[in-house]
Structures are given as structure tokens and as C-alpha cells.
Protein backbone atom coordinates (compact mmCIF):
# COMPACT_ATOMS: atom_id res chain seq x y z
CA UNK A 1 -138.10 -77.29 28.25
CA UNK A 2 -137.79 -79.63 31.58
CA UNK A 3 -138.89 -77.72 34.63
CA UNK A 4 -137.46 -78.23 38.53
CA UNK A 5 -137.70 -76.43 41.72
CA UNK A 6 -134.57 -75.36 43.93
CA UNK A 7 -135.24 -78.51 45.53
CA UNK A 8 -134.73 -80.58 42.61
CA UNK A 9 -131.51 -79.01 42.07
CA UNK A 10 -130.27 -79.83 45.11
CA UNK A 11 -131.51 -82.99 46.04
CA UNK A 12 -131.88 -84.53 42.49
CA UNK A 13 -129.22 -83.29 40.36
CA UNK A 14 -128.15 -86.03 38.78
CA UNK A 15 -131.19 -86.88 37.19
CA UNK A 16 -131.20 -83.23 36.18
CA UNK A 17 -127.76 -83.60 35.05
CA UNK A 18 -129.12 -86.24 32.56
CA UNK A 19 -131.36 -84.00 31.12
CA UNK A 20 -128.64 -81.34 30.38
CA UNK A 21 -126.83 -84.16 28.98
CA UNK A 22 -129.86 -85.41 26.37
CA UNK A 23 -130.03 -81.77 24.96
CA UNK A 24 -132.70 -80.41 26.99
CA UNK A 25 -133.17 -76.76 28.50
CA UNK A 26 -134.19 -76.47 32.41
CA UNK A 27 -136.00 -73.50 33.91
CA UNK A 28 -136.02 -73.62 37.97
CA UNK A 29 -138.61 -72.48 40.01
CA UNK A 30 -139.36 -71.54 43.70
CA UNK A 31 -142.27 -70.55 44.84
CA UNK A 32 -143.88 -71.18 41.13
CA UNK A 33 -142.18 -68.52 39.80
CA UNK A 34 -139.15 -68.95 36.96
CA UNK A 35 -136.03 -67.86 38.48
CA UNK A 36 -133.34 -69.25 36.32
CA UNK A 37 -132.47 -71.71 33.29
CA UNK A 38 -129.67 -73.91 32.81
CA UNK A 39 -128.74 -74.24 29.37
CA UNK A 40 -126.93 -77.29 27.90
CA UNK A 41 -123.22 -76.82 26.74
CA UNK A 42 -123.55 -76.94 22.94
CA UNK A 43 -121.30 -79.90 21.12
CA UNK A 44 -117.59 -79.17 21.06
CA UNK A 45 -117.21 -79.41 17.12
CA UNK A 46 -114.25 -80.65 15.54
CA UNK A 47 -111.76 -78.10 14.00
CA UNK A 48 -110.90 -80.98 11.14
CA UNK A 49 -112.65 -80.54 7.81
CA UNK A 50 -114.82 -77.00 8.57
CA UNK A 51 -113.40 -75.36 5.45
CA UNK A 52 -114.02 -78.18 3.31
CA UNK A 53 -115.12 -76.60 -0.41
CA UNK A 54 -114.70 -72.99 0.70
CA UNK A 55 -111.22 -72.70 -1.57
CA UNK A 56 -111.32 -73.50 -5.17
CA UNK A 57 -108.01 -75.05 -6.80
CA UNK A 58 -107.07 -74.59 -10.46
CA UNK A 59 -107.21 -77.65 -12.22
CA UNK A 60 -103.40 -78.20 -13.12
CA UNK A 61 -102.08 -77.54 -9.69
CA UNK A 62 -100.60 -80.78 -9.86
CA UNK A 63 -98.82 -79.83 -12.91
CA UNK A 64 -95.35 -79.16 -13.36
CA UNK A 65 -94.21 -75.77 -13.45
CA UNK A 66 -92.47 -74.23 -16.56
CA UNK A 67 -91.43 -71.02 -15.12
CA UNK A 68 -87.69 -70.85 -14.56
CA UNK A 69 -86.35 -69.40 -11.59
CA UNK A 70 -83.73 -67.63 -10.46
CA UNK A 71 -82.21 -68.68 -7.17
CA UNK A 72 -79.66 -65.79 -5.96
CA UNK A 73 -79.25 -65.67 -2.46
């Protein structure tokens, strides 16, 4: 965990900024004393592929069905 005064933060923010942005944590001070942290947004994760092998398919789903069916309507 990176470490920065009030000053830092408000003179130097961009190289703080590049810190947030390489993963690390910052705790400000003033006066010495911890008064805050700025945490790093965690990695927007992609929605595609985060149920892959969770469902199990029967192995002739690809088979043609032999049921018949009755289509009233």
C-alpha cells in the first residue's frame, strides 16, 4: 500500500491516479496520521463465458427425437 498526504492529492494526482490504475491501494495522511484510503476499482469482468461447465448436457442432445407430438391448437 502507496502512501500520500492531502497535499499529494491535490497537487499530484495524476501520478496518484497511476497508482490506482497499476492495482495499488493508497492510504492519505495529514498530520502523520491515516485518514482515508482510496481503493482501486476492481476489473469490470466480462459477462461472456462465466457459466462455462456449470450445466451438464446429455450426450444425445443432438439426436433426433422419436417422441410424436400432438400439435392441437
Amino acid at each position: 500500500m502507496k502512501t500520500a498526504s492531502v497535499r499529494d492529492l491535490r497537487n499530484s494526482f495524476s501520478r496518484l491516479s497511476k497508482w490506482l490504475a497499476a492495482g495499488e491501494t493508497i492510504q492519505i495522511v495529514k498530520r502523520g496520521k491515516p485518514i482515508a484510503r482510496i481503493v482501486p476499482e476492481p476489473a469490470a469482468g466480462t459477462f461472456f463465458g462465466a457459466g462455462a461447465g456449470t450445466v451438464k448436457l446429455p450426450s444425445d442432445v443432438d439426436e433426433p427425437v422419436t417422441a410424436a407430438w400432438d400439435a392441437q391448437g
